[in-house]
Structure formats: structure tokens, C-alpha cells
C-alpha atoms as a PDB file:
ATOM      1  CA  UNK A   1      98.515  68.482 105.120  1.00  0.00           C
ATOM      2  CA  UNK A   2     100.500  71.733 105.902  1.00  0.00           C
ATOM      3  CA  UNK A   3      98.654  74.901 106.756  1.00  0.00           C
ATOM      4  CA  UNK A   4     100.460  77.062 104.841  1.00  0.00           C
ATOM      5  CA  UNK A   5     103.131  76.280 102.248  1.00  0.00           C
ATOM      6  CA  UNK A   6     105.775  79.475 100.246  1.00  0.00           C
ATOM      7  CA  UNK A   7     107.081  77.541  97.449  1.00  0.00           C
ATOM      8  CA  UNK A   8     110.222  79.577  95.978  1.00  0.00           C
ATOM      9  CA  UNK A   9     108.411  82.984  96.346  1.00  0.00           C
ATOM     10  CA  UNK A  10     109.545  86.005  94.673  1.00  0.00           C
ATOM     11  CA  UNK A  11     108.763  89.255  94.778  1.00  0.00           C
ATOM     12  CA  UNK A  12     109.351  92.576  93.758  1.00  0.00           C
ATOM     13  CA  UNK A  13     107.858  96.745  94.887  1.00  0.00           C
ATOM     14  CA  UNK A  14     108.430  98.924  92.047  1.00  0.00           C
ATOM     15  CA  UNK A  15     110.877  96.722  90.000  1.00  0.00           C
ATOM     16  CA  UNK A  16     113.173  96.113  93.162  1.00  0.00           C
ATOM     17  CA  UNK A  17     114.092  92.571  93.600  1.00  0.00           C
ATOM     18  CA  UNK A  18     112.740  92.020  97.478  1.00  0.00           C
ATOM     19  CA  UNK A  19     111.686  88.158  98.000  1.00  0.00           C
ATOM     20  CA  UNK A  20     114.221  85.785  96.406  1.00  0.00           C
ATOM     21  CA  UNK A  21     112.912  82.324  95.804  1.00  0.00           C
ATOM     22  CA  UNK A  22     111.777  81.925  99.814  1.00  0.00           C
ATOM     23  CA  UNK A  23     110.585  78.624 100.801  1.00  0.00           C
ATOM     24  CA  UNK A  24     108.336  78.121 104.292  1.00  0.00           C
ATOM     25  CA  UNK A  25     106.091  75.415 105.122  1.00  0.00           C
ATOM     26  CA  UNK A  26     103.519  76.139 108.494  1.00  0.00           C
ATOM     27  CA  UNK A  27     101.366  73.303 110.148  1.00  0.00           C
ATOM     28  CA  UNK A  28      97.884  73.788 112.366  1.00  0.00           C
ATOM     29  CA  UNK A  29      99.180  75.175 115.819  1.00  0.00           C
ATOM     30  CA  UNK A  30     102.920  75.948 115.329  1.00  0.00           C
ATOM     31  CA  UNK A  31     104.692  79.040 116.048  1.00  0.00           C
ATOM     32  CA  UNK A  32     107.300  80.541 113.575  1.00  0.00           C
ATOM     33  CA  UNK A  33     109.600  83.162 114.401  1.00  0.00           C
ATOM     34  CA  UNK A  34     111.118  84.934 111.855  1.00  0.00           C
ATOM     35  CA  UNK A  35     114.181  87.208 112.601  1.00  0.00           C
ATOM     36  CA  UNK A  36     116.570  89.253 109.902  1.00  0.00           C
ATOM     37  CA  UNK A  37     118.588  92.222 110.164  1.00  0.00           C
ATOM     38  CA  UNK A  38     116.743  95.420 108.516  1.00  0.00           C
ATOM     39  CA  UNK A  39     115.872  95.635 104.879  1.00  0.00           C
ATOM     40  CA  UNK A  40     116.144  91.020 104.776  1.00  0.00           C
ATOM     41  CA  UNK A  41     112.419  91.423 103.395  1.00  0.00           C
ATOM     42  CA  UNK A  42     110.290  90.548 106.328  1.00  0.00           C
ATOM     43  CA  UNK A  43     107.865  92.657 106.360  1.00  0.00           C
ATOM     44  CA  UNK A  44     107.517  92.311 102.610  1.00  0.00           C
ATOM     45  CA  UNK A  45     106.829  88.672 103.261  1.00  0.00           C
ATOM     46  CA  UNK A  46     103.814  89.807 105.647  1.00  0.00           C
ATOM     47  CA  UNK A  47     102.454  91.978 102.894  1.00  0.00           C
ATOM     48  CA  UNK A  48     102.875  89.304  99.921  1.00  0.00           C
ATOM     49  CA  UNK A  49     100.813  87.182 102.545  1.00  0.00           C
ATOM     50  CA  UNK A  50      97.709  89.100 102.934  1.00  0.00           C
ATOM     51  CA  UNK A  51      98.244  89.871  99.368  1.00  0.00           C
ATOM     52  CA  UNK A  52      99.032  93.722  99.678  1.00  0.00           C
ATOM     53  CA  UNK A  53      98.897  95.039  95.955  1.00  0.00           C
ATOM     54  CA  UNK A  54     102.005  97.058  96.175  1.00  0.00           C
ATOM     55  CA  UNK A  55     103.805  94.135  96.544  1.00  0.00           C
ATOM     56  CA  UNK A  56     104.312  91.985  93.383  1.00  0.00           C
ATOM     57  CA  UNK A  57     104.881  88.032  93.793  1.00  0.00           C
ATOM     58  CA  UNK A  58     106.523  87.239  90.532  1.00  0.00           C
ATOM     59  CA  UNK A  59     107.136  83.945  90.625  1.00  0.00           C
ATOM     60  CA  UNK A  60     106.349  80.839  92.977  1.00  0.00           C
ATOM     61  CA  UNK A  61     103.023  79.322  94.790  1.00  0.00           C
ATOM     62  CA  UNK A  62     101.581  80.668  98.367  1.00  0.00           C
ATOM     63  CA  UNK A  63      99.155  77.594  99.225  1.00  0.00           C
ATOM     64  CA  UNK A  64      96.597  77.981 101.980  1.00  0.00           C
ATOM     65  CA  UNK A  65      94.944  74.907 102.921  1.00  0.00           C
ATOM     66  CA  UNK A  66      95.943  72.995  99.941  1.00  0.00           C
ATOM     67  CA  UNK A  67      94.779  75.964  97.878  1.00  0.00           C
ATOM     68  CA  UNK A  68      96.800  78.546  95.875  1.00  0.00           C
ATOM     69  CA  UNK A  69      96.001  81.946  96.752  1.00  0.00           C
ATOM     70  CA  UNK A  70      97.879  83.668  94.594  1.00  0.00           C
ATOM     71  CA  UNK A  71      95.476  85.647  92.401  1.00  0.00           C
ATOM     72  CA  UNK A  72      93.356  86.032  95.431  1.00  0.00           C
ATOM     73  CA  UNK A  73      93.212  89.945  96.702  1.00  0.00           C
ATOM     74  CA  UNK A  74      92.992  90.906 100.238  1.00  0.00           C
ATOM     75  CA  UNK A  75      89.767  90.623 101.421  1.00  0.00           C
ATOM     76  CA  UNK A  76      89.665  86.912  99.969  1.00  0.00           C
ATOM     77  CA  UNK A  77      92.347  85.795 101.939  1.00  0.00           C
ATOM     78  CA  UNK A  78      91.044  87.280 105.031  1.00  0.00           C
ATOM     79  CA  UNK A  79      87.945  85.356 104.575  1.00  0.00           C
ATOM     80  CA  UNK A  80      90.101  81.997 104.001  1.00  0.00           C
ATOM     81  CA  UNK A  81      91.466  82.886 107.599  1.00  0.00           C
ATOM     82  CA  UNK A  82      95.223  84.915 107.247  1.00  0.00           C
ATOM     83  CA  UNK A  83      95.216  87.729 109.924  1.00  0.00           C
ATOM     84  CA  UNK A  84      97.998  90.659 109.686  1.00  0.00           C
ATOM     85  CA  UNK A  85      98.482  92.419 113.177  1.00  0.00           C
ATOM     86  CA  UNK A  86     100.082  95.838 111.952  1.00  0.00           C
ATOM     87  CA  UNK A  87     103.273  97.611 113.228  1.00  0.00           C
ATOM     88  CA  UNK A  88     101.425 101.061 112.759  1.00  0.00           C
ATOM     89  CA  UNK A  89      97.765 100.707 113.086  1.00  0.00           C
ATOM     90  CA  UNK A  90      95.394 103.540 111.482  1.00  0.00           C
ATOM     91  CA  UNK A  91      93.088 105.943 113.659  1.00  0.00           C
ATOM     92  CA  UNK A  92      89.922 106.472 112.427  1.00  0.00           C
ATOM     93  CA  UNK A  93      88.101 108.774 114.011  1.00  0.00           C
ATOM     94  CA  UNK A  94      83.413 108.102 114.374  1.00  0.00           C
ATOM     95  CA  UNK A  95      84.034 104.497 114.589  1.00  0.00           C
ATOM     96  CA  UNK A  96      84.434 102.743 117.692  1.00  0.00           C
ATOM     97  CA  UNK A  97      86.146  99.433 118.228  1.00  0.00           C
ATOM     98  CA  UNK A  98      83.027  97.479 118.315  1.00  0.00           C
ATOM     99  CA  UNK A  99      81.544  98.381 115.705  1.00  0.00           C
ATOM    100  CA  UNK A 100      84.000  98.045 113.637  1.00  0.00           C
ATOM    101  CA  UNK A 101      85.126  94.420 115.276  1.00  0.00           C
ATOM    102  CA  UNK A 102      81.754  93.565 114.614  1.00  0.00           C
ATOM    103  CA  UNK A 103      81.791  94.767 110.688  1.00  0.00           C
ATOM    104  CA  UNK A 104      85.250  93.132 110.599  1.00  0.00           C
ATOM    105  CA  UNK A 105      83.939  89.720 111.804  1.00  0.00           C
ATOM    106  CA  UNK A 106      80.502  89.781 109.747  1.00  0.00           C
ATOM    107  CA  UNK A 107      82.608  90.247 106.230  1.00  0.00           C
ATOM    108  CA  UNK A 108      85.118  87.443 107.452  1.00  0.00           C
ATOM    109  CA  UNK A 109      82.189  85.072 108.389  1.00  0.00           C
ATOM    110  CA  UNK A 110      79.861  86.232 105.828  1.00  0.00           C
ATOM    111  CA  UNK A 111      77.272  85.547 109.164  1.00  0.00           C
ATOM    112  CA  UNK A 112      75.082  88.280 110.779  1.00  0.00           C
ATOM    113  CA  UNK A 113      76.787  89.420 114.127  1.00  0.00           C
ATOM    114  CA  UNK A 114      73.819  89.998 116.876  1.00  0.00           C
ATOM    115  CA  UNK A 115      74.169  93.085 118.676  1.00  0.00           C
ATOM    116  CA  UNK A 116      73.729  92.113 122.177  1.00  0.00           C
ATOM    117  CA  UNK A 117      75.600  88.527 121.641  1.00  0.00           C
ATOM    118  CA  UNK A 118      78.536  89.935 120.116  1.00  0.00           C
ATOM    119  CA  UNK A 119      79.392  92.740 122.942  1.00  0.00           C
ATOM    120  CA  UNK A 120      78.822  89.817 125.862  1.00  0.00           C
ATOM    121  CA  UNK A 121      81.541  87.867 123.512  1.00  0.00           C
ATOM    122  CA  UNK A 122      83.676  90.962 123.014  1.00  0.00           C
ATOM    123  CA  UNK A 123      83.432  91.718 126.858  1.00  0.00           C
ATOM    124  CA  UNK A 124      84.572  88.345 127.648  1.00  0.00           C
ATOM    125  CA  UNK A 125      87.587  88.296 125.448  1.00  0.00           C
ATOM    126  CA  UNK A 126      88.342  91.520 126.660  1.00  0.00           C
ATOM    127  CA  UNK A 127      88.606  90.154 130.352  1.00  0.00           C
ATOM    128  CA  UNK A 128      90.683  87.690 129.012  1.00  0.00           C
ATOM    129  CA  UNK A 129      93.226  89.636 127.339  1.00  0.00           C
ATOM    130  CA  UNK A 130      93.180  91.812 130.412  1.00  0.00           C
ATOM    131  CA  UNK A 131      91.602  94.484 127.808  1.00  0.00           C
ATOM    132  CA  UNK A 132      89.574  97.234 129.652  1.00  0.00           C
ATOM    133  CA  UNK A 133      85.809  97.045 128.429  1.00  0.00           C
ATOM    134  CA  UNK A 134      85.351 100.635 128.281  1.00  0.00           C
ATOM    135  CA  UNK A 135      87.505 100.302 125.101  1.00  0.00           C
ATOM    136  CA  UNK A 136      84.958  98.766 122.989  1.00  0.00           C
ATOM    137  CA  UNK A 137      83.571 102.527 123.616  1.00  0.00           C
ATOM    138  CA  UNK A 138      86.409 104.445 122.061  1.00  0.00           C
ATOM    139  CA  UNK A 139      87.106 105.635 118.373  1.00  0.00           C
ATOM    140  CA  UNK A 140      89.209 103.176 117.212  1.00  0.00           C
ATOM    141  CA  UNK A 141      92.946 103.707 118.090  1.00  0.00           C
ATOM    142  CA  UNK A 142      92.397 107.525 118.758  1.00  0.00           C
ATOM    143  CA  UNK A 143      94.338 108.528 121.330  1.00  0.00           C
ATOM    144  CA  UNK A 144      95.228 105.277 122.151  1.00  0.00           C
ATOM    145  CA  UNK A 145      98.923 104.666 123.255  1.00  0.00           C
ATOM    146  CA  UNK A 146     101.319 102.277 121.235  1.00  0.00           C
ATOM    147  CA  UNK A 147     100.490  99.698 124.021  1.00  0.00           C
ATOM    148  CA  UNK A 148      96.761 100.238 123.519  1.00  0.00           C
ATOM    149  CA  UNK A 149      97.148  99.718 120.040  1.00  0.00           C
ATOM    150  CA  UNK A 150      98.584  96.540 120.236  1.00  0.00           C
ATOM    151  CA  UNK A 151      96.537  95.110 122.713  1.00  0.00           C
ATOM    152  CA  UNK A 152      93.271  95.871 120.097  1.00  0.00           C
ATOM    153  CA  UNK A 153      95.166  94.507 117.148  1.00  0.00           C
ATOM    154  CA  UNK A 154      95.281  90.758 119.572  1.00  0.00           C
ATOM    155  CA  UNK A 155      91.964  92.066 120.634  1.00  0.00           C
ATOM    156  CA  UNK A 156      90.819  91.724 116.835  1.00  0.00           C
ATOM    157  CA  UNK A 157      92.661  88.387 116.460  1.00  0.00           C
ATOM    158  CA  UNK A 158      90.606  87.159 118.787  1.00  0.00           C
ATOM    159  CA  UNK A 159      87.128  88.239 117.132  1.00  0.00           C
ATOM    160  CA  UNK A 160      87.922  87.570 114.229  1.00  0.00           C
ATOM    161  CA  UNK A 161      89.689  83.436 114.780  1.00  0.00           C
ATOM    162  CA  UNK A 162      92.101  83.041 111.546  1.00  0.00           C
ATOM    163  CA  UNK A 163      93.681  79.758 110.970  1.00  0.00           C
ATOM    164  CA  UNK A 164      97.379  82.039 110.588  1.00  0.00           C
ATOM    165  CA  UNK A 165      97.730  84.817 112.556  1.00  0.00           C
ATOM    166  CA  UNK A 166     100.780  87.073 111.454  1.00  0.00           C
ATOM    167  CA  UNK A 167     102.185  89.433 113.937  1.00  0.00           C
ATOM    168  CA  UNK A 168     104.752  91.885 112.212  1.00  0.00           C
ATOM    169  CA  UNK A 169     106.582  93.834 115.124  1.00  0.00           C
ATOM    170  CA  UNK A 170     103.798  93.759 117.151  1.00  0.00           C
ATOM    171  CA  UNK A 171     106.474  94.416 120.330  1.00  0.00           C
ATOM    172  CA  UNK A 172     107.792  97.451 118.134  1.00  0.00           C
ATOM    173  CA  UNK A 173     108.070 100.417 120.233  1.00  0.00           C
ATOM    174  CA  UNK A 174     106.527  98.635 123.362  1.00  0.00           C
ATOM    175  CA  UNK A 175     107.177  98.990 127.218  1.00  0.00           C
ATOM    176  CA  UNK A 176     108.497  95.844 128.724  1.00  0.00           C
ATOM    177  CA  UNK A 177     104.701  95.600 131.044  1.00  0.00           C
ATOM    178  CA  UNK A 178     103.121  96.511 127.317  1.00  0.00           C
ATOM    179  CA  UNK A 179     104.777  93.512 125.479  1.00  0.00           C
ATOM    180  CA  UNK A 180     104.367  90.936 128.083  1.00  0.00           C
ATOM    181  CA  UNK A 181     100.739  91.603 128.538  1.00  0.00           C
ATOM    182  CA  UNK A 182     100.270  91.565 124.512  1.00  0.00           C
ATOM    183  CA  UNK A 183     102.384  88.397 124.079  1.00  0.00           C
ATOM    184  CA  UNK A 184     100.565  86.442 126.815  1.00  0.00           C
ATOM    185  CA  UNK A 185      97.464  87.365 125.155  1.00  0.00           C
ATOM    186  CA  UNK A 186      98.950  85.967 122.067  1.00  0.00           C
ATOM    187  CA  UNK A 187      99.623  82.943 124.505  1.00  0.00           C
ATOM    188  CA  UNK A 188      96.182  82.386 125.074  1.00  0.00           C
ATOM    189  CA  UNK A 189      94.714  82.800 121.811  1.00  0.00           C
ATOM    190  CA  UNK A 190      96.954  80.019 120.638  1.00  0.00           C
ATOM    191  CA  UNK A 191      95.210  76.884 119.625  1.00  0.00           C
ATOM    192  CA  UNK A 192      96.298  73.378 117.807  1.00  0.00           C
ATOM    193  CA  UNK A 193      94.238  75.308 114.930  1.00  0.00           C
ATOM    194  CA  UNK A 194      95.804  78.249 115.153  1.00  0.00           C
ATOM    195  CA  UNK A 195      98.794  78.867 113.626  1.00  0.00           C
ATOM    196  CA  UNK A 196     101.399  82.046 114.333  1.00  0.00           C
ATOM    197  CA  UNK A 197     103.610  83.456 112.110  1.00  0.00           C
ATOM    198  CA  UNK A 198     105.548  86.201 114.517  1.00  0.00           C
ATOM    199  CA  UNK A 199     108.471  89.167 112.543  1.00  0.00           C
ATOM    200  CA  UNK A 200     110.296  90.193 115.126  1.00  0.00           C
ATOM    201  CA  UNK A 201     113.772  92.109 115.830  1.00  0.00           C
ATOM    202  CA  UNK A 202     113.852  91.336 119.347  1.00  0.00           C
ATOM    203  CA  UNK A 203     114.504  88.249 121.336  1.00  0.00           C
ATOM    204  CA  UNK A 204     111.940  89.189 124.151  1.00  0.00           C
ATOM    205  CA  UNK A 205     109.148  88.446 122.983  1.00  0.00           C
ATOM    206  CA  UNK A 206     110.100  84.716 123.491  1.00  0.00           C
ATOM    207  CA  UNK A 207     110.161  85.142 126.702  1.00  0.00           C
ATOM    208  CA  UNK A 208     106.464  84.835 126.599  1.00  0.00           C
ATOM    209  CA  UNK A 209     106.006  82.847 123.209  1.00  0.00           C
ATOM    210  CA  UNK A 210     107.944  79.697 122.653  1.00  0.00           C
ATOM    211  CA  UNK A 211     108.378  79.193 118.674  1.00  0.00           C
ATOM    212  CA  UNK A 212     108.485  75.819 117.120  1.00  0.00           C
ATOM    213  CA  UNK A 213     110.855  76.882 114.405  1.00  0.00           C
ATOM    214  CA  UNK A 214     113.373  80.181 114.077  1.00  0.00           C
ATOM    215  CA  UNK A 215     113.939  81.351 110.713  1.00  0.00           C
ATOM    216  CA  UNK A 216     116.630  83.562 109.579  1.00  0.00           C
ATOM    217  CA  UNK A 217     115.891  86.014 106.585  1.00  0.00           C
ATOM    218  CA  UNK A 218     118.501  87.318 104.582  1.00  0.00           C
ATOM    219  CA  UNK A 219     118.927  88.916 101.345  1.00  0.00           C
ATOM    220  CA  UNK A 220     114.937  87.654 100.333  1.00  0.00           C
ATOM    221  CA  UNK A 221     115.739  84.029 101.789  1.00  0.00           C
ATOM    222  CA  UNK A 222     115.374  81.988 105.059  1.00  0.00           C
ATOM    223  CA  UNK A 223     119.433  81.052 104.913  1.00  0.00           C
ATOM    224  CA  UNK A 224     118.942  79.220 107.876  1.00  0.00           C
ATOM    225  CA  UNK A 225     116.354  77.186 110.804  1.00  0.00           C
ATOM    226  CA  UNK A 226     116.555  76.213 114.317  1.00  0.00           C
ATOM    227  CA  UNK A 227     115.171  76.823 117.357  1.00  0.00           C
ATOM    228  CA  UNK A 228     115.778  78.662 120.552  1.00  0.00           C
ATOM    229  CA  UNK A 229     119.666  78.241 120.121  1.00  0.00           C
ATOM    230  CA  UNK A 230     119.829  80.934 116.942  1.00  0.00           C
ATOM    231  CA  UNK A 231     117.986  82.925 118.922  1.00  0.00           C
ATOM    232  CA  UNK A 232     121.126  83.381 121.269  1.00  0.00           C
ATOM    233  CA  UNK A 233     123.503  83.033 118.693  1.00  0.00           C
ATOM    234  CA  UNK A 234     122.238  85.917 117.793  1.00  0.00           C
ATOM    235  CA  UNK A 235     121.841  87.495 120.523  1.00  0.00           C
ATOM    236  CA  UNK A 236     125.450  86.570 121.011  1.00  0.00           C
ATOM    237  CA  UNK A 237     127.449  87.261 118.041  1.00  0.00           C
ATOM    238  CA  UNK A 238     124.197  89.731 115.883  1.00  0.00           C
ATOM    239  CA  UNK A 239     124.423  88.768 111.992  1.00  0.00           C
ATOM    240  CA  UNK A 240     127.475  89.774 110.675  1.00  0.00           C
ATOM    241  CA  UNK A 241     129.005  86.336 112.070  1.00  0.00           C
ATOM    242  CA  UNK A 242     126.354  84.284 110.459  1.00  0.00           C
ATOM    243  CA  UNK A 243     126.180  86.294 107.042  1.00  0.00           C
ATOM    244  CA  UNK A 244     130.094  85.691 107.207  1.00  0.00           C
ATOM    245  CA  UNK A 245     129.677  81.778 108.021  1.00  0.00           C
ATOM    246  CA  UNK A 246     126.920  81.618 105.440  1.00  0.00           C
ATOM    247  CA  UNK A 247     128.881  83.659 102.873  1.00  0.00           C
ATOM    248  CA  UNK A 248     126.078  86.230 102.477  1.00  0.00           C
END
């Protein structure tokens, strides 16, 4: 049984026609890249996901485990395991990292998070993820760079162990050194139960993740799926070429 399933999904934000009848099926452990020139409705796919209520799904089925979600509302779905990584995380100042990790994974587990047996956890994912320590100190993203950010939105994924991750332009506005330490952080977190669902507009980022499947959105569809060789077709020849062979 598939992991995740998008069953001619539709959507619309404020009466606009975004999501077009997309179809996307997701196993345990795969990686899914999905690429599209601006405005193809990628990050509206993200937020129809995790169920974000500005976003209207009009028509089709998102099933999770065998189970349609659709009626479910954001906090259910994070507690049935989908993750969203944001491009532009919030600071919020009087709460530090761990604490709020360790809110984060008690209302996601619905289990009591020890204090002294959740930081030695923390402490040691942090040393994995090359993460320094003294973060778990801090106010959470204040003052942090765009690097730092990033690094504590994989820092969450790993607390908080969701069965799909989804990473939407995580490498946006990162440093070469910043996106291949988040990316092989990614790396590690992956498991065979783990899946990763990964918007991105730039090819690097496989340089330290290798996807299962590309998937080209256009217009509010995937118009077309392959692997590493559309990634340097369009690298190659951009989107104009395929919209043109595709008749977009």
C-alpha cells in the first residue's frame, strides 16, 4: 500500500483556479522531487498537504495511509505524521527551541516528553546534524541566519519522525556550505519509513539527495516524470522547450 496517494486534486485561493486535477502516488522511503517554473502551483500543493485553510481542495481525494484526510485540519494531519519544513520560518521571541521541540513532539505523540530524556535526545540529534547544542538555548529563530533556520526546521524533522516529510525550498536563499550541510542532514534522517517530498527550483540540492522520481509541475499538473535525466534537461534547455514539446 502507497504512503501517500493525490487523486485528481484541485484546488483553488480566493476563487483562483491553482491545482488542476494533480495526480501523485508516494511509497515508504522514496524521494520525490518536484520542480516547475514560478507560479506551476508547488507550493500550493505543500499547503493543500498539511491542509492550510487558505487553500481550498475542491475536488479529488488526498489519502494518507489508506485514509482520506481531506476534512482533516492541520494539527490532525500532523499527528497522522505529514511534516512541512517552511521557506520562511517565524521568530518568536520567549521561547526557545527546546521547549518548543519538546511541546511540538508531545502534541504529535500525544506522550509526555521527560525533561532530562528529551534534551540528551535533542543533544544527540543535534551532533548528528552537525547542529550546535547551544541552540537548543536560543529564542527560536531570533537572530538566527537563513542557514540557521534551515538547519532547525531538519532539526525539528528529526524530533518530531513523520512518515512524509515535505521540504518546500528549504535551499531557498542558502550558501552553497549552508545547503550541503542541511541536505546531508536530510540524508541522514532518511529511512525506508520515511518518505520525502522535496519543492525545489534548483538542481543542487541533488547533489546531496538522490530522488526516486522527478516531477514536473505545470499549469496545476505534473505534465511529466523521470528521473535524474529531466533534471538536466532542464538544466539544459529551462521550460520553455518542454512547455513547447508538451503544448502547454
Amino acid at each position: 500500500m502507497s504512503l501517500l496517494e493525490l487523486k485528481n486534486v484541485k484546488s483553488e485561493v480566493e476563487g483562483k483556479e491553482i491545482l488542476k486535477g494533480l495526480n501523485l502516488t508516494i511509497n515508504k522511503g522514496e524521494v520525490h522531487v518536484i520542480m516547475g517554473p514560478n507560479g506551476a502551483g508547488k507550493s500550493t500543493l505543500a499547503s493543500i498537504l498539511v491542509g492550510h485553510p487558505k487553500h481550498e481542495l475542491v475536488d479529488g481525494e488526498i489519502i494518507l495511509d489508506g485514509e482520506n484526510i481531506n476534512e482533516d485540519a492541520v494539527d490532525e494531519r500532523a499527528k497522522k505524521g505529514i511534516f512541512l519544513s517552511f521557506q520562511y520560518p517565524e521568530e518568536i521571541p520567549g521561547l526557545t527551541v527546546e521547549d518548543f521541540l519538546r511541546t511540538a513532539k508531545e502534541s504529535v505523540t500525544g506522550e509526555k516528553q521527560y525533561l532530562m530524556q528529551f534534551h540528551n535526545e535533542l543533544v544527540e540529534k543535534m551532533e548528528k546534524l552537525h547542529i550546535n547544542p547551544e541552540y537548543a538555548d536560543r529564542h527560536l529563530n531570533v537572530g538566527f541566519s537563513g542557514g540557521e533556520k534551515k538547519k532547525n526546521e531538519i532539526l525539528q524533522m528529526a524530533v518530531l519522525e513523520p512518515k512524509l516529510a515535505i521540504l518546500d525550498e528549504t535551499d531557498s536563499g542558502l550558501d552553497i556550505d549552508a545547503t550541503k550541510v542541511v541536505f546531508e542532514g536530510v540524508q541522514k534522517l532518511k529511512t525506508k519509513d520515511t518518505a520525502l517530498l522535496i519543492i525545489t527550483h534548483y538542481d543542487k540540492v541533488l547533489d546531496y539527495l538522490k530522488p526516486d522520481f522527478v516531477h514536473i509541475l505545470m499549469n496545476g499538473k505534473i505534465v511529466k516524470t523521470g528521473g535524474q535525466e529531466l533534471v538536466e534537461s532542464i538544466e539544459k534547455d529551462g521550460y520553455a522547450k518542454m512547455k513547447e514539446e508538451l503544448g502547454l
